[in-house]
Structures are given as structure tokens and as C-alpha cells.
Protein backbone atom coordinates (compact mmCIF):
# COMPACT_ATOMS: atom_id res chain seq x y z
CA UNK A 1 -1.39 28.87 8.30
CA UNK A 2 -1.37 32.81 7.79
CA UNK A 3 -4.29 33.00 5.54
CA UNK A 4 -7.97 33.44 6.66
CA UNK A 5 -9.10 29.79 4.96
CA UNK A 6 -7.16 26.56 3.45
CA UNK A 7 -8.09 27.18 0.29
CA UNK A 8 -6.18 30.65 0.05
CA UNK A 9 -3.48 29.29 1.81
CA UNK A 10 -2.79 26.66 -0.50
CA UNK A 11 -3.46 28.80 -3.37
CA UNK A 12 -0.36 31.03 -2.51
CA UNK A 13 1.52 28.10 -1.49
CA UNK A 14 3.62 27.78 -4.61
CA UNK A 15 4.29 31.44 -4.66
CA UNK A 16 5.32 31.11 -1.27
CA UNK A 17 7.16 28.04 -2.37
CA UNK A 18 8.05 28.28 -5.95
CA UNK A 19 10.20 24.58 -5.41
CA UNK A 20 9.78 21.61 -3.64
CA UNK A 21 13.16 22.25 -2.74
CA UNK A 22 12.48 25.53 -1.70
CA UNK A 23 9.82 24.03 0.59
CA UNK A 24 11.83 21.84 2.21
CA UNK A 25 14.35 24.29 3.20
CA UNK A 26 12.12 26.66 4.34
CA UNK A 27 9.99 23.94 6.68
CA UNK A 28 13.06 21.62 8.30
CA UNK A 29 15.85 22.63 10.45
CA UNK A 30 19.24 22.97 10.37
CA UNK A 31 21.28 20.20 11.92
CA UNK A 32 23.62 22.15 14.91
CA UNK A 33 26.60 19.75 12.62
CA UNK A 34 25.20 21.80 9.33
CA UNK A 35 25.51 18.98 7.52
CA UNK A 36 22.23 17.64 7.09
CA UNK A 37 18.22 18.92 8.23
CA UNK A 38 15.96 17.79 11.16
CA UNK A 39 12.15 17.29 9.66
CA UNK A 40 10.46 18.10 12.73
CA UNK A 41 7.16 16.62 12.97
CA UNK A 42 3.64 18.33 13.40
CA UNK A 43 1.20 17.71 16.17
CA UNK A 44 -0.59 16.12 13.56
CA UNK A 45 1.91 13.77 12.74
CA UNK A 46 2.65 12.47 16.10
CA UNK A 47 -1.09 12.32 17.12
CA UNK A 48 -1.48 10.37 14.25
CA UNK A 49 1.33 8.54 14.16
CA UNK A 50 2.75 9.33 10.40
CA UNK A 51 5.63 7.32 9.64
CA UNK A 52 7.32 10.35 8.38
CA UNK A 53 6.77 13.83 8.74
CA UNK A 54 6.24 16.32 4.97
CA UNK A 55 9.35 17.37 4.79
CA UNK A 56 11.08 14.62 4.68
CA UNK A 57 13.63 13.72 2.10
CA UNK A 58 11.76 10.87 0.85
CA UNK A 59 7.99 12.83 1.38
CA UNK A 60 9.01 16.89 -0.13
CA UNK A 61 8.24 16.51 -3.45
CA UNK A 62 4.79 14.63 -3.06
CA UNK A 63 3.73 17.45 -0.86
CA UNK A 64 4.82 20.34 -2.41
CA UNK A 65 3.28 18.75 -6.18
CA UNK A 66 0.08 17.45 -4.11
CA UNK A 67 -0.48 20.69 -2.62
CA UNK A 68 0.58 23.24 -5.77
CA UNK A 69 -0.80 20.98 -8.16
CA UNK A 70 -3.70 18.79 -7.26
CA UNK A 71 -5.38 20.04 -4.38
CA UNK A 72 -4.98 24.03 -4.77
CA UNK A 73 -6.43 24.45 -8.31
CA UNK A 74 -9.18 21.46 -7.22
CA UNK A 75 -10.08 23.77 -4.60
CA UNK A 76 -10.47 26.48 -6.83
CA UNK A 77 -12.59 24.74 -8.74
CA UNK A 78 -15.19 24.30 -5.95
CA UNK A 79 -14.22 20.88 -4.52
CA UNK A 80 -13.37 20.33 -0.53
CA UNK A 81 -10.42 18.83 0.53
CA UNK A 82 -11.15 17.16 3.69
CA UNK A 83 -9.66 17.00 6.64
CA UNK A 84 -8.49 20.78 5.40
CA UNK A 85 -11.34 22.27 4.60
CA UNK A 86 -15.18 21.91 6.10
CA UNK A 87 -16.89 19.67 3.32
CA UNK A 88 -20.41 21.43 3.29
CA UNK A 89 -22.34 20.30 -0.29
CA UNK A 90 -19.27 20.26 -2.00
CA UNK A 91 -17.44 17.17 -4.11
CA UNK A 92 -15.06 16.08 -2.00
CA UNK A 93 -11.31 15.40 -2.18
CA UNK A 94 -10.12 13.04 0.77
CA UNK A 95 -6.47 13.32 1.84
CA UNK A 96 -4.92 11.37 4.25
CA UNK A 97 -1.86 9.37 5.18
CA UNK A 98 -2.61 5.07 5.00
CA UNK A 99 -0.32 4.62 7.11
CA UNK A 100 -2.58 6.08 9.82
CA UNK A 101 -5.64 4.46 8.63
CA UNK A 102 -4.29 1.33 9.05
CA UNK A 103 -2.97 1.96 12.47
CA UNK A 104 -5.99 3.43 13.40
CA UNK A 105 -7.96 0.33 12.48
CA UNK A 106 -5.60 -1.80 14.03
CA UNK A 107 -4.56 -3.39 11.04
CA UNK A 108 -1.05 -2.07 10.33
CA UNK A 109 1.20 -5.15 10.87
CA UNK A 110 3.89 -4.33 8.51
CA UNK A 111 5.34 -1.31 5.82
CA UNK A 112 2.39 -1.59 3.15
CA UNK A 113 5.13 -1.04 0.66
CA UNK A 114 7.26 -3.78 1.62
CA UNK A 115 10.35 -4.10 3.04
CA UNK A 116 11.58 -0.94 3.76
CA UNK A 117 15.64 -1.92 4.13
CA UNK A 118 16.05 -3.21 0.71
């Protein structure tokens, strides 16, 4: 992140961004084939084990709207959006991936969304 704080950061972010699509080309790789993109995951992402990194072709458009829509302008607004920003006596906004959680907790046995071939 290039800006001093989260909240400025994602506060330019559609500027810097201006489409999910946009987004997406700008944060995966091109295959050496040029035929499709690599979505390199984030040390975040692997630490936590997300089942897909925020790129992905599935995942772009949730982050891109989440961040340029939701959690920018609530951030504006005064609230913290934890784990991004330090909560101090603000409302808070809690993002995370449930994936994770329920990994974390040991309780991930299967896709919470159901089958995931069909």
C-alpha cells in the first residue's frame, strides 16, 4: 500500500482502479502462454489459508465493489475496518474471509457453499 494509512488508500482505490476489470489486470500476471492470468496469492492468503486469492476470476468483482463501495466511503464516515485499520473507539466494520475462520477453528470439513464441481 503506497498511502500513509488504509483509509486513504482505499479511498483512491477506485481512481486507481476505475473497474473491477481494471483491477484484475493490473493485480494478476500474465500467463508465459498469454492466454490466460496467474492470481498470485498474498502472504496473507497463504498464512491464512484463503481458498482463493482477490483476484481471482470468481473473487474480482466482490473486491473491487467491497473495497470502492462499502468499506472506503464507511471509512470516511468514521467507522474502522478491522483487520485494516487499528479499531480505537470507533464502530467497527469486520472483514474477513469464512473460509479461514472455519479452518482456524478447526471446523472447516467441507466448501460452506456446497459442492463446488457442480
Amino acid at each position: 500500500i503506497d498511502k500513509k494509512d488504509w483509509s486513504s488508500w482505499a479511498t483512491s482505490f477506485a481512481q486507481r482502479y476505475p473497474t473491477p476489470e481494471a483491477f484484475r489486470e493490473a493485480t494478476s500476471v500474465q500467463t508465459a502462454s498469454q492466454a490466460s492470468r496467474s492470481e498470485p496469492k498474498r502472504e496473507t492468503d497463504i498464512r491464512h489459508k484463503t481458498p482463493l486469492p482477490l483476484q481471482n476470476l470468481r473473487m474480482y468483482k466482490q473486491t473491487w465493489w467491497a473495497i470502492s463501495a462499502v468499506f472506503a466511503p464507511l471509512a470516511a464516515k468514521g467507522f474502522a475496518v478491522v483487520p485494516c485499520m487499528a479499531a480505537g473507539r470507533k464502530p467497527l466494520i469486520m472483514e474477513s474471509c469464512p473460509a479461514s475462520v472455519l479452518k482456524r477453528l478447526g471446523l472447516y470439513s467441507e466448501p460452506y457453499k456446497g459442492n463446488q464441481d457442480g
